[in-house]
PDB file of N, CA and C in Angstrom:
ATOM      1  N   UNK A   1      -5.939  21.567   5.845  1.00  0.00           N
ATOM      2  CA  UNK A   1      -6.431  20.325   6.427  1.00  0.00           C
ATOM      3  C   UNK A   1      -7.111  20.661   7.741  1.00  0.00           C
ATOM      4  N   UNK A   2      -8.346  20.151   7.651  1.00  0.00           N
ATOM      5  CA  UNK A   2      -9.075  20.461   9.197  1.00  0.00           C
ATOM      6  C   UNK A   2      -9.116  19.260   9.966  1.00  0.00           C
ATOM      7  N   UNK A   3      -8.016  18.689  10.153  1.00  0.00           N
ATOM      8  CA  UNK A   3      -8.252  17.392  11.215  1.00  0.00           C
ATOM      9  C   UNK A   3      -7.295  18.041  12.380  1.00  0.00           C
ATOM     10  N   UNK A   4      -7.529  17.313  13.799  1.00  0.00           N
ATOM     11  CA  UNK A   4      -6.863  18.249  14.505  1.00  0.00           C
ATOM     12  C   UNK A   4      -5.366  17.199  14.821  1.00  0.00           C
ATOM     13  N   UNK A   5      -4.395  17.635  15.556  1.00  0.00           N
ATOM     14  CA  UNK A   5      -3.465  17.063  15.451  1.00  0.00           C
ATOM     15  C   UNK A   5      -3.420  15.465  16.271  1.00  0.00           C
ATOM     16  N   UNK A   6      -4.215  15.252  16.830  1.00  0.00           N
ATOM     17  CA  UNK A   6      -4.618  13.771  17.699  1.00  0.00           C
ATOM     18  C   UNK A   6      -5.196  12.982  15.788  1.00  0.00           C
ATOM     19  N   UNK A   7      -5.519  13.659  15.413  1.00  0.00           N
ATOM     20  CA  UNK A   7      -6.477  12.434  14.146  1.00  0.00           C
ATOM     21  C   UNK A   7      -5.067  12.580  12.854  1.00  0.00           C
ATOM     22  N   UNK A   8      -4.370  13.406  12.944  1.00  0.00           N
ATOM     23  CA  UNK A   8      -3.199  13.455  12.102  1.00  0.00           C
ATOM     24  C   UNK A   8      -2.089  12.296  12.872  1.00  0.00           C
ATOM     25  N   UNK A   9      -1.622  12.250  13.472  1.00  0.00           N
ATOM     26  CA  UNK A   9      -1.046  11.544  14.549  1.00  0.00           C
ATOM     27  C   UNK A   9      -1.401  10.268  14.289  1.00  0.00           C
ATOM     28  N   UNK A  10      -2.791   9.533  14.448  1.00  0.00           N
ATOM     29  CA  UNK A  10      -3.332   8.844  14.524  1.00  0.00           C
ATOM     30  C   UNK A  10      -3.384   8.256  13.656  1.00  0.00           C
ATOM     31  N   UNK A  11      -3.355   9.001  12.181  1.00  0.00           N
ATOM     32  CA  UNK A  11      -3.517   8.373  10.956  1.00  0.00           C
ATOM     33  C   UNK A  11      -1.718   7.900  10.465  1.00  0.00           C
ATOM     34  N   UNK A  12      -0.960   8.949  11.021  1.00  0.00           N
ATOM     35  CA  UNK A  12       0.114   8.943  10.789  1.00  0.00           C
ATOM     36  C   UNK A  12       0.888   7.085  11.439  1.00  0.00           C
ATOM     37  N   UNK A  13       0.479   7.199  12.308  1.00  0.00           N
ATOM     38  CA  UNK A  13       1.157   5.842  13.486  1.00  0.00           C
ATOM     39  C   UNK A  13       0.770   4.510  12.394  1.00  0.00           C
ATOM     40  N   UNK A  14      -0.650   5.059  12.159  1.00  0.00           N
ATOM     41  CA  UNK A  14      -1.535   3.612  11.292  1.00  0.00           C
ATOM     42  C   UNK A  14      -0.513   3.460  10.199  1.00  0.00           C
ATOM     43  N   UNK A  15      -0.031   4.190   9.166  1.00  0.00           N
ATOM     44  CA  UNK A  15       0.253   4.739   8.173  1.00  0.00           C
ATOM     45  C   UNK A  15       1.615   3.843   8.553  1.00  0.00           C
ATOM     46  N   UNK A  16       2.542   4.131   9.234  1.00  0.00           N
ATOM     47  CA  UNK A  16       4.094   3.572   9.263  1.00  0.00           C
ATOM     48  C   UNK A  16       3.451   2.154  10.162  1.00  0.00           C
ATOM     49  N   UNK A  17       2.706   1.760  10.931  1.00  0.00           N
ATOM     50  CA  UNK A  17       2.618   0.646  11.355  1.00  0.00           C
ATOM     51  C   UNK A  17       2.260  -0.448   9.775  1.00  0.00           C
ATOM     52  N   UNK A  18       0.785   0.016   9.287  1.00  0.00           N
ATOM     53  CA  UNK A  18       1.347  -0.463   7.945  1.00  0.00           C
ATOM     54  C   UNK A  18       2.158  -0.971   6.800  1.00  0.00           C
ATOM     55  N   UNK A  19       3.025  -0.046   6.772  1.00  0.00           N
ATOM     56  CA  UNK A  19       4.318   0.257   6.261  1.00  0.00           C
ATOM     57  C   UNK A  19       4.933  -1.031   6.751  1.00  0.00           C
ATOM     58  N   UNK A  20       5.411  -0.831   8.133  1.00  0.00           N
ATOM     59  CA  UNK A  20       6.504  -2.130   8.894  1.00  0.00           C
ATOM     60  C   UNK A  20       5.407  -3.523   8.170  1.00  0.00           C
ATOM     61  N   UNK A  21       4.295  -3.682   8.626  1.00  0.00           N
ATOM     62  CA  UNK A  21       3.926  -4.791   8.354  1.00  0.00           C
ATOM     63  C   UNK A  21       3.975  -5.171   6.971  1.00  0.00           C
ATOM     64  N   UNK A  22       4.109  -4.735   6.266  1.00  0.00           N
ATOM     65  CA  UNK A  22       4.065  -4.830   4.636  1.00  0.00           C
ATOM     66  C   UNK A  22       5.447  -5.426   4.409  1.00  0.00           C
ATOM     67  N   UNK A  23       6.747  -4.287   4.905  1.00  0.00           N
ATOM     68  CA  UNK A  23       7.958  -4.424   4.564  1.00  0.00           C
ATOM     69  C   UNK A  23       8.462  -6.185   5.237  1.00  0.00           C
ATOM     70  N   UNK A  24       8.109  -6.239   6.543  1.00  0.00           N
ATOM     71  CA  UNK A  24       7.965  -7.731   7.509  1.00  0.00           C
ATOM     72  C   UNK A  24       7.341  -8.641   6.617  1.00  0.00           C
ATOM     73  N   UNK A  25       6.395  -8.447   6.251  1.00  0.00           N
ATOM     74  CA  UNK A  25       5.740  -9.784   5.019  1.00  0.00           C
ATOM     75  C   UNK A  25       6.771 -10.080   3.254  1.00  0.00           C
ATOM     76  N   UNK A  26       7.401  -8.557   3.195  1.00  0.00           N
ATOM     77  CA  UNK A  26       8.051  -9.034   2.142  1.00  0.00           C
ATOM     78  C   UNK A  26       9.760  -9.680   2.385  1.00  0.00           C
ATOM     79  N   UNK A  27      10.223  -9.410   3.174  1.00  0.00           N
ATOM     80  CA  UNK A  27      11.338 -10.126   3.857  1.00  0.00           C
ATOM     81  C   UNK A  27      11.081 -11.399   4.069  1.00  0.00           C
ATOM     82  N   UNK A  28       9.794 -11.643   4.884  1.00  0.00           N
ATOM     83  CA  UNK A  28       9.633 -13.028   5.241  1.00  0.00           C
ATOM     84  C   UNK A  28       9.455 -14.044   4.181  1.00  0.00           C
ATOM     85  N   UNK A  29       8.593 -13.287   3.174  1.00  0.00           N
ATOM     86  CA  UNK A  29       8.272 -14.279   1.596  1.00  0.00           C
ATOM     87  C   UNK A  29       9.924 -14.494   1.125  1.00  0.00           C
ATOM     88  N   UNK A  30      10.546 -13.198   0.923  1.00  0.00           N
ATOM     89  CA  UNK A  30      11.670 -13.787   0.310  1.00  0.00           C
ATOM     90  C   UNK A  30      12.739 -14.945   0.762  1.00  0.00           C
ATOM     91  N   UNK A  31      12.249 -14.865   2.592  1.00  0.00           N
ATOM     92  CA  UNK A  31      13.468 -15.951   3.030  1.00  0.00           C
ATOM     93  C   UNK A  31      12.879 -16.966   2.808  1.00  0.00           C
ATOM     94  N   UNK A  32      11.619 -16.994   2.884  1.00  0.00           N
ATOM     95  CA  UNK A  32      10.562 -18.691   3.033  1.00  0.00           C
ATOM     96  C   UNK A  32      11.177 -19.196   1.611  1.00  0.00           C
ATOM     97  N   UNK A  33      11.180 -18.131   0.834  1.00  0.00           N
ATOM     98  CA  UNK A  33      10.914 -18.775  -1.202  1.00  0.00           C
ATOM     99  C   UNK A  33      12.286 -20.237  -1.359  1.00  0.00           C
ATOM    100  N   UNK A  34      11.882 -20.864  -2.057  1.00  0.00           N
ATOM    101  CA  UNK A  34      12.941 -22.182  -2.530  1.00  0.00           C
ATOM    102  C   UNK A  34      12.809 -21.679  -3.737  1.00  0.00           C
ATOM    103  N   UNK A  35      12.679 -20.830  -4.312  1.00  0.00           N
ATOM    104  CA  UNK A  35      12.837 -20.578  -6.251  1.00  0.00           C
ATOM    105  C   UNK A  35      14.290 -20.778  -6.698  1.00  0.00           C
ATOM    106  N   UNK A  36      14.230 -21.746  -7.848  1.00  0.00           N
ATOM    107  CA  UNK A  36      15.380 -22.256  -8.030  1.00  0.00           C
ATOM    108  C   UNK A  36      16.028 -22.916  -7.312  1.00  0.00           C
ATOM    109  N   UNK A  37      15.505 -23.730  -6.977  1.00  0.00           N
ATOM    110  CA  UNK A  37      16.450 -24.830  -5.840  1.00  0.00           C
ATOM    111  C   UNK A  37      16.855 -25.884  -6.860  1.00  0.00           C
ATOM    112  N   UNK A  38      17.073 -25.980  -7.899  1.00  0.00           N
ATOM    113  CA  UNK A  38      17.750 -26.722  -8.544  1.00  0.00           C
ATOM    114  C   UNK A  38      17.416 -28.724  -8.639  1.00  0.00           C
ATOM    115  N   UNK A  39      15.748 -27.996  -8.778  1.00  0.00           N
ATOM    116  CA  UNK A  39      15.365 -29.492  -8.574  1.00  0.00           C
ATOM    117  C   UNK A  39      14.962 -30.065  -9.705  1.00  0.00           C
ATOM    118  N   UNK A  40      14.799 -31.570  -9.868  1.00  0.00           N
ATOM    119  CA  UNK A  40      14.909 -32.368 -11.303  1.00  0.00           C
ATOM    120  C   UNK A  40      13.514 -32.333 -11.451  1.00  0.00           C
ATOM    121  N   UNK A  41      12.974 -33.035 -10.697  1.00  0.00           N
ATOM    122  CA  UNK A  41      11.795 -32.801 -10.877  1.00  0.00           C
ATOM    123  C   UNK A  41      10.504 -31.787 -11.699  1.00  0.00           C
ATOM    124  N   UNK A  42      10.372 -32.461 -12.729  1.00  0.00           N
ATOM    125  CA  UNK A  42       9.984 -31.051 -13.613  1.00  0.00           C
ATOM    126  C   UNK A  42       8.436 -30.632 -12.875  1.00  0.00           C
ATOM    127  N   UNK A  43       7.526 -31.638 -12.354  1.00  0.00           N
ATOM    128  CA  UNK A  43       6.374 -31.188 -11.208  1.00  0.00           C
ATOM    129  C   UNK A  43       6.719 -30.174 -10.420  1.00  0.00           C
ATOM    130  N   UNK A  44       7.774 -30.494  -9.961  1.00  0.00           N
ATOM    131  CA  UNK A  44       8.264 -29.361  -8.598  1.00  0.00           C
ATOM    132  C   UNK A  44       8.781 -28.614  -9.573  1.00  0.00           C
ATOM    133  N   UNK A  45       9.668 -28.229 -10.294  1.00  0.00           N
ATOM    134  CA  UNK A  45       9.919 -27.119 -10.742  1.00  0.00           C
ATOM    135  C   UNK A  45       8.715 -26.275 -11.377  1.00  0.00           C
ATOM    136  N   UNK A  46       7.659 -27.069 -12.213  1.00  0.00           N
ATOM    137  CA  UNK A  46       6.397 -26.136 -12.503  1.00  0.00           C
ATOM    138  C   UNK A  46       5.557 -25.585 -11.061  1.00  0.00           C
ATOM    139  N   UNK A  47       5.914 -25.992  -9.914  1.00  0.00           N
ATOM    140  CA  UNK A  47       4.902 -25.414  -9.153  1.00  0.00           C
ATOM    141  C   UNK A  47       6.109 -24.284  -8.544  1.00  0.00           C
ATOM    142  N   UNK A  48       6.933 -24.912  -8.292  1.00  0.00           N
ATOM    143  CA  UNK A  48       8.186 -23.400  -7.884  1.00  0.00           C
ATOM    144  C   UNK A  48       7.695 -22.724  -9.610  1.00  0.00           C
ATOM    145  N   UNK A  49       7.817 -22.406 -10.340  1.00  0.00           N
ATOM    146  CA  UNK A  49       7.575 -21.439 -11.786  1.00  0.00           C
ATOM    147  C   UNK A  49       6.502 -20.901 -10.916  1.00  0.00           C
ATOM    148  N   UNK A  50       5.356 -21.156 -10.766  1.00  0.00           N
ATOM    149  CA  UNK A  50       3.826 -20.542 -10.533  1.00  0.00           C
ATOM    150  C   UNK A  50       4.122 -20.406  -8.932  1.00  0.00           C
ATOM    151  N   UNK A  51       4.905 -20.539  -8.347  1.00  0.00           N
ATOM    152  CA  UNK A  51       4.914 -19.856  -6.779  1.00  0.00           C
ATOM    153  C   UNK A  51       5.437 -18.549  -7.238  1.00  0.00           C
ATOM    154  N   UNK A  52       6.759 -18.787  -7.925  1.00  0.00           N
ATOM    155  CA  UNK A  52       7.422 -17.533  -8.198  1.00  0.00           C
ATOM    156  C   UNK A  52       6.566 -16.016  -8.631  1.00  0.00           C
ATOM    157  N   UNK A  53       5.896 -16.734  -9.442  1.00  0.00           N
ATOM    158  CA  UNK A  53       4.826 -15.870 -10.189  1.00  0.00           C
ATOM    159  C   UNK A  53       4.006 -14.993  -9.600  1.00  0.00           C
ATOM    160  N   UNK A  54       2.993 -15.930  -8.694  1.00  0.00           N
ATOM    161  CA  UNK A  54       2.708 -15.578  -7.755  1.00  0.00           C
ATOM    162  C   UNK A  54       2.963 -14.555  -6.587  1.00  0.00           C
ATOM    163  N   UNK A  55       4.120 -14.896  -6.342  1.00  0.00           N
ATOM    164  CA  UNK A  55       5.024 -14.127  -5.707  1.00  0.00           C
ATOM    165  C   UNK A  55       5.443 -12.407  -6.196  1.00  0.00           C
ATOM    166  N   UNK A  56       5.514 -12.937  -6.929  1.00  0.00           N
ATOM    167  CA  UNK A  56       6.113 -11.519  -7.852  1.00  0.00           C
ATOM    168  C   UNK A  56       5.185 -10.632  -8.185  1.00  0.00           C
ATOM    169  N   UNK A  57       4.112 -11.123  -8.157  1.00  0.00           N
ATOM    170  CA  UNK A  57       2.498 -10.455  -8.248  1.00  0.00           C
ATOM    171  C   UNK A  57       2.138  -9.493  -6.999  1.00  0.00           C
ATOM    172  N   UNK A  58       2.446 -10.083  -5.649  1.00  0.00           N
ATOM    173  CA  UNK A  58       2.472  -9.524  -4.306  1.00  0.00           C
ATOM    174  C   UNK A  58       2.712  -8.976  -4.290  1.00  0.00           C
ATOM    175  N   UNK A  59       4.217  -9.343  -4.342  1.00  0.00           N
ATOM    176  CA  UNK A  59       5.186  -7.997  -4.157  1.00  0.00           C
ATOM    177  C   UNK A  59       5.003  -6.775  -4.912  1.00  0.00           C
ATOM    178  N   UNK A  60       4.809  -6.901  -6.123  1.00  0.00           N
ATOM    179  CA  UNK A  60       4.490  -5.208  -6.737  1.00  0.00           C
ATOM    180  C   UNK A  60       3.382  -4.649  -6.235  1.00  0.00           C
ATOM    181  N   UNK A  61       2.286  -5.407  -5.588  1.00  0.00           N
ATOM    182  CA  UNK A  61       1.012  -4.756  -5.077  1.00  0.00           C
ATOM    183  C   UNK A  61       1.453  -3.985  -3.764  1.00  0.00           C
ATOM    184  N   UNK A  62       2.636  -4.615  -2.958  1.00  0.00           N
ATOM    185  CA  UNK A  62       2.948  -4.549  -1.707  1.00  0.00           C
ATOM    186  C   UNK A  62       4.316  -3.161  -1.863  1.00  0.00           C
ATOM    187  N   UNK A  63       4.605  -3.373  -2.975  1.00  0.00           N
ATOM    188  CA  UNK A  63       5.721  -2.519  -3.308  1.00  0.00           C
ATOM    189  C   UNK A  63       5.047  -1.174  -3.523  1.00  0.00           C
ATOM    190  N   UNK A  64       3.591  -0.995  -4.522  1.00  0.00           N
ATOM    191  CA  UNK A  64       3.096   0.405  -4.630  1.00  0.00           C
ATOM    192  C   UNK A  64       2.122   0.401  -3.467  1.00  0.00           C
ATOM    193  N   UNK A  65       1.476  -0.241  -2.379  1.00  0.00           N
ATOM    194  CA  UNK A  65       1.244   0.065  -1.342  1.00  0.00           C
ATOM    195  C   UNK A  65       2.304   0.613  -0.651  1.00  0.00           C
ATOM    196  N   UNK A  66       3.032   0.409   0.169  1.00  0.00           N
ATOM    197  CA  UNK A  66       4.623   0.809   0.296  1.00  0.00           C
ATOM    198  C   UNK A  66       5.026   2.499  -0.430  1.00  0.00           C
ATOM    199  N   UNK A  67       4.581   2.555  -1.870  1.00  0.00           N
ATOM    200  CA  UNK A  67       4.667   3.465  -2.619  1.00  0.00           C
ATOM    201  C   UNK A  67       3.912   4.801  -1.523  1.00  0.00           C
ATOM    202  N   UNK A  68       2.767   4.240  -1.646  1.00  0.00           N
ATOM    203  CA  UNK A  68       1.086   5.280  -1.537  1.00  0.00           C
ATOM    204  C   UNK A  68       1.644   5.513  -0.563  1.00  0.00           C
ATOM    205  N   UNK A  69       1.943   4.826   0.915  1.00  0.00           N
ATOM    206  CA  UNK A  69       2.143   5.341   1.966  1.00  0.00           C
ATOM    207  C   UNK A  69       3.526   6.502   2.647  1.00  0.00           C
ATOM    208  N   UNK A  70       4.105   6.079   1.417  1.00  0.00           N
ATOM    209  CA  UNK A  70       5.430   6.914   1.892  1.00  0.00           C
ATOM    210  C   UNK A  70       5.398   8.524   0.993  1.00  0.00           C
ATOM    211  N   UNK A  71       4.291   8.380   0.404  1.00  0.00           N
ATOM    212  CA  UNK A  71       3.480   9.711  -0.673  1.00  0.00           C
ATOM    213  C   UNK A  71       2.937   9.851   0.733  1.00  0.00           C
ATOM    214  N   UNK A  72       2.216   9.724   1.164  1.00  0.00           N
ATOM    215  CA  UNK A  72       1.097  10.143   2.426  1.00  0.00           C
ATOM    216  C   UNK A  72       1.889  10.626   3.522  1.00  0.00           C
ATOM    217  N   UNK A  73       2.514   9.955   4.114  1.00  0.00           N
ATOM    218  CA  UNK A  73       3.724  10.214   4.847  1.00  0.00           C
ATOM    219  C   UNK A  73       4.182  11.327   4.640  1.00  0.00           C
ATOM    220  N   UNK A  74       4.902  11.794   3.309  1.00  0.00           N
ATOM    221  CA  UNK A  74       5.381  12.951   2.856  1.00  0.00           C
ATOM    222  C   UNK A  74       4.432  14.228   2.907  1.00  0.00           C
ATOM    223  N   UNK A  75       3.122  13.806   2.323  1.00  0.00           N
ATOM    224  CA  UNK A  75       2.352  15.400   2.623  1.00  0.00           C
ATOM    225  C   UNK A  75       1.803  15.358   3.741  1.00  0.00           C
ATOM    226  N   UNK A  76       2.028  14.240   4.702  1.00  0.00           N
ATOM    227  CA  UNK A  76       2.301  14.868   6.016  1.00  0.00           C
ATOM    228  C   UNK A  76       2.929  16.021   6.605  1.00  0.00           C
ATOM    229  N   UNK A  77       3.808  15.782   6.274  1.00  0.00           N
ATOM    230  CA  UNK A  77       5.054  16.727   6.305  1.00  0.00           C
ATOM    231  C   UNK A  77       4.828  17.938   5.816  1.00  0.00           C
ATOM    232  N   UNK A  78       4.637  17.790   4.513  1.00  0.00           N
ATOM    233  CA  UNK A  78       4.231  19.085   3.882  1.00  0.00           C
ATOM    234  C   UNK A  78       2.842  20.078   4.009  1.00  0.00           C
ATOM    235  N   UNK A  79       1.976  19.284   5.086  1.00  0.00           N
ATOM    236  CA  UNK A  79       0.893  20.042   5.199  1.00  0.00           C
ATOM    237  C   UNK A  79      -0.088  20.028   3.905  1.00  0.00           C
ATOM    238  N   UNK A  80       0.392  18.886   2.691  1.00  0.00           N
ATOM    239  CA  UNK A  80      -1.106  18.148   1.705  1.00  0.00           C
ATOM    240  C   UNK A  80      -1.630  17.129   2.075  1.00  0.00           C
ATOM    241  N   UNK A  81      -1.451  16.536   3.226  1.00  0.00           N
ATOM    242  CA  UNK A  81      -2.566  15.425   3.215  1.00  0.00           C
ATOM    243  C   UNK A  81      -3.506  15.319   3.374  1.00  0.00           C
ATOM    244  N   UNK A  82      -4.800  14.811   2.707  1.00  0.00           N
ATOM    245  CA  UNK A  82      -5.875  14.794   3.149  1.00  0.00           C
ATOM    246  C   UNK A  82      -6.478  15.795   2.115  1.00  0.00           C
ATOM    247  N   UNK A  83      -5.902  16.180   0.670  1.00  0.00           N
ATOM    248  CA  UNK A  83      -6.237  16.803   0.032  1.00  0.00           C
ATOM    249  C   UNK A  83      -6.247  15.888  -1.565  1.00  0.00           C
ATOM    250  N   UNK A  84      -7.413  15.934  -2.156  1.00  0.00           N
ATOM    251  CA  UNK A  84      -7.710  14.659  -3.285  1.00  0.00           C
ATOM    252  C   UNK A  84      -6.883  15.604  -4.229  1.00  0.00           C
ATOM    253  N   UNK A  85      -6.484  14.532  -5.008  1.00  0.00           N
ATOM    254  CA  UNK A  85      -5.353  15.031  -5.726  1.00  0.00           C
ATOM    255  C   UNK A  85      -5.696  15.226  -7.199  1.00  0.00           C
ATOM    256  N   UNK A  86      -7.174  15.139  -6.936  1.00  0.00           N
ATOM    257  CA  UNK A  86      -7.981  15.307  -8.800  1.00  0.00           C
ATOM    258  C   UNK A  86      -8.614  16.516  -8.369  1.00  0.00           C
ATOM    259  N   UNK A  87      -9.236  16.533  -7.521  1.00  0.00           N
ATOM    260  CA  UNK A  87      -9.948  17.885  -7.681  1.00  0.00           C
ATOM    261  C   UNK A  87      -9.537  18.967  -6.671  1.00  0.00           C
ATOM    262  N   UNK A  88      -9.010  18.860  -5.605  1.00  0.00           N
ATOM    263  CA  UNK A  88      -8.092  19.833  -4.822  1.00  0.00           C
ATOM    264  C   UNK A  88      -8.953  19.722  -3.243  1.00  0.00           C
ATOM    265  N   UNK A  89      -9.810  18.953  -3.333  1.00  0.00           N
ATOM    266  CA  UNK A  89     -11.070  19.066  -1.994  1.00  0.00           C
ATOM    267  C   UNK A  89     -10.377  18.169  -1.006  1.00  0.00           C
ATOM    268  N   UNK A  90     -11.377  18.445   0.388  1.00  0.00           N
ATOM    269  CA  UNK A  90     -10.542  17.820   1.390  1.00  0.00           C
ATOM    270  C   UNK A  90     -10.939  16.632   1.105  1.00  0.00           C
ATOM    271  N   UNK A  91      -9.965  15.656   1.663  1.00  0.00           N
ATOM    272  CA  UNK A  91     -10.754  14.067   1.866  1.00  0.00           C
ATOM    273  C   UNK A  91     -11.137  14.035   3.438  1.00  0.00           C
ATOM    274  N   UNK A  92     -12.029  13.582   3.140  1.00  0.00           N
ATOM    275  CA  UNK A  92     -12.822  12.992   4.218  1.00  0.00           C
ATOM    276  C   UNK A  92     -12.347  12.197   5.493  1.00  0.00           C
ATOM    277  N   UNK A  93     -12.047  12.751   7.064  1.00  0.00           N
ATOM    278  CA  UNK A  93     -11.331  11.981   7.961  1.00  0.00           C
ATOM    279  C   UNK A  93     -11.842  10.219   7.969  1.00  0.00           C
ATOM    280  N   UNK A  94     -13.293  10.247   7.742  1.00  0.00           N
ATOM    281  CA  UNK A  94     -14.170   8.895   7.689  1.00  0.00           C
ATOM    282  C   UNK A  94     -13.147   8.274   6.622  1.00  0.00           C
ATOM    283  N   UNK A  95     -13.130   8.264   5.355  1.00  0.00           N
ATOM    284  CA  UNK A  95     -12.331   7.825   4.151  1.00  0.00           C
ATOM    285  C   UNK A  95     -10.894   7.501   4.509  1.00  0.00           C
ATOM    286  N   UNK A  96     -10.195   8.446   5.157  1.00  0.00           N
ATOM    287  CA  UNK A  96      -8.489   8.555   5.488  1.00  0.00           C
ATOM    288  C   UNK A  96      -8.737   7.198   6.781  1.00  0.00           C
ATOM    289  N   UNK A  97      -9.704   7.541   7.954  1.00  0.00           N
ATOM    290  CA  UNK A  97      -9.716   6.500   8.648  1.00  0.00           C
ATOM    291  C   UNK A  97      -9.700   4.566   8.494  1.00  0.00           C
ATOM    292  N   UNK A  98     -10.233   4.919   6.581  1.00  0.00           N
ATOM    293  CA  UNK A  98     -10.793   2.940   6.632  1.00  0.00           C
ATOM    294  C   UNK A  98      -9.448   3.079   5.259  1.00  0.00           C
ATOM    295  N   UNK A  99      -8.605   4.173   4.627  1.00  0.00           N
ATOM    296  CA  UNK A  99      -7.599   4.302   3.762  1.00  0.00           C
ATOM    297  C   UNK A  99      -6.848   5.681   4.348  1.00  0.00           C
ATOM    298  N   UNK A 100      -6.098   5.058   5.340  1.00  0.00           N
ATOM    299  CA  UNK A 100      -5.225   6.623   5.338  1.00  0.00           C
ATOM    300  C   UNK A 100      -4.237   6.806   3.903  1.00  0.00           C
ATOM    301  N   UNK A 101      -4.177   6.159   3.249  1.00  0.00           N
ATOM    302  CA  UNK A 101      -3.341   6.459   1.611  1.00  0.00           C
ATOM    303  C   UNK A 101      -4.244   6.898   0.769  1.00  0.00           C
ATOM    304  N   UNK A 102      -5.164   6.909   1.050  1.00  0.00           N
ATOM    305  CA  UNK A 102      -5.651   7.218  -0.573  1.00  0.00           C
ATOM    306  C   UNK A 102      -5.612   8.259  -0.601  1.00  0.00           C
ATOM    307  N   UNK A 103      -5.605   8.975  -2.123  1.00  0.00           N
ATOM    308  CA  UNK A 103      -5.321  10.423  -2.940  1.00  0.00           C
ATOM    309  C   UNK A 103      -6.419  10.828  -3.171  1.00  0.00           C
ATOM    310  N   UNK A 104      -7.375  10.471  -2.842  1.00  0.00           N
ATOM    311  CA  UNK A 104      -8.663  10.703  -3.838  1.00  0.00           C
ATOM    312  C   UNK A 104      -9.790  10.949  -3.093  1.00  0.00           C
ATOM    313  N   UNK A 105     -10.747  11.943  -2.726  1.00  0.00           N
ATOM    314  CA  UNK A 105     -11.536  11.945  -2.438  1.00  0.00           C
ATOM    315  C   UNK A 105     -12.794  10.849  -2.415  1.00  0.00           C
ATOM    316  N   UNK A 106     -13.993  10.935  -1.860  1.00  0.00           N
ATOM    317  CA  UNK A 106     -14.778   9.764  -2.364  1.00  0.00           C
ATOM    318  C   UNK A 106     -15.256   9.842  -3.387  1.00  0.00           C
ATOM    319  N   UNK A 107     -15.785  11.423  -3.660  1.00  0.00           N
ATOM    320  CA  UNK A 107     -16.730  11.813  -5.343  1.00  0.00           C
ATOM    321  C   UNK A 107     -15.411  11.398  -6.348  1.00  0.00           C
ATOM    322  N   UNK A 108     -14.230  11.785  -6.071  1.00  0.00           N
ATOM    323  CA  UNK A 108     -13.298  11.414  -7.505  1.00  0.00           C
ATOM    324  C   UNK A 108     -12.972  10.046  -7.314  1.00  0.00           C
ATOM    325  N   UNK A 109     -13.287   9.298  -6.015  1.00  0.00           N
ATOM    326  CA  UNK A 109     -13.047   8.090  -5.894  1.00  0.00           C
ATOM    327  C   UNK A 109     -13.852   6.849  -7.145  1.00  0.00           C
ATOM    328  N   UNK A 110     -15.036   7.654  -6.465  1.00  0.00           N
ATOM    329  CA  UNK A 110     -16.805   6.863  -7.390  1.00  0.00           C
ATOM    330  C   UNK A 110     -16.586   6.895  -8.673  1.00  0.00           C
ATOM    331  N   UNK A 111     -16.711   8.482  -8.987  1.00  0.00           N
ATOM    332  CA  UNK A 111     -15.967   8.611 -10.489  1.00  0.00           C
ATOM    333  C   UNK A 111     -14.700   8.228 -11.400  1.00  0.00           C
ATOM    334  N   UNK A 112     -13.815   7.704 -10.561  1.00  0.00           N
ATOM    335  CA  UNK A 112     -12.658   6.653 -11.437  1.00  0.00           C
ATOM    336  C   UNK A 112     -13.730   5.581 -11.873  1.00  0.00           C
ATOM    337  N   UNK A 113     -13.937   4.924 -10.452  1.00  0.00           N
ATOM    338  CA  UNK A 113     -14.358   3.727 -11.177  1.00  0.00           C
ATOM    339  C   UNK A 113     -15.554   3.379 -11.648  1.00  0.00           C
ATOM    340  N   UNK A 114     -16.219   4.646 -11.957  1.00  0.00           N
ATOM    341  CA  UNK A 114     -17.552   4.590 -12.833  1.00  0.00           C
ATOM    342  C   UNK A 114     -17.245   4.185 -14.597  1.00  0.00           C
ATOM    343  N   UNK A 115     -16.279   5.041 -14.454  1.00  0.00           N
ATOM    344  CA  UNK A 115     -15.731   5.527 -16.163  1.00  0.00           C
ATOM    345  C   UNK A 115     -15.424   3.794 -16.553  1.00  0.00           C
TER     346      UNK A 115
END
């Protein structure tokens, strides 16, 4: 990895500040939620059904974000970060700066989602 240790650092802080804010939004959804409040109302119970739903949709997006970052985190540690994980090349500090998680270079980036 050729970033120097101020832009490792840097990405690193972003990386767990992230993290907290993610984990803070999913605590907070779960205390806000009324799912199952045991109401007669079959209106209110169809819109609690489709909050829930909803809900549950987030959270797995927020759960493998959560995922990516604690992968990133780790080859911190290990001295792989910043290395695309399809073709072995560096990623790009520009790229890590606007996604410090991503695995992927930009060329294997383009090329996922060309295919």
């Amino acid at each position: 990895m050729s970033f120097s240790n101020e832009q490792t650092e840097e990405l690193k802080i972003r990386l767990l500040e992230e993290k907290k804010k993610i984990l803070s939004h999913l605590k907070d959804a779960k205390k806000e939620s009324t799912f199952g409040g045991g109401s007669e109302d079959l209106e209110e119970e169809g819109d609690e059904t489709e909050e829930f739903a909803n809900y549950l949709g987030v959270e797995q997006i927020e759960e493998d974000a959560i995922h990516d970052i604690d992968i990133a985190l780790d080859k911190i540690i290990t001295g792989a970060y910043g290395i695309c994980e399809q073709c072995g090349k560096e990623i790009s500090y520009e790229l890590l700066s606007i996604r410090p998680e991503s695995k992927l270079c930009k060329e294997c980036k383009l090329a996922e989602h060309s295919i």
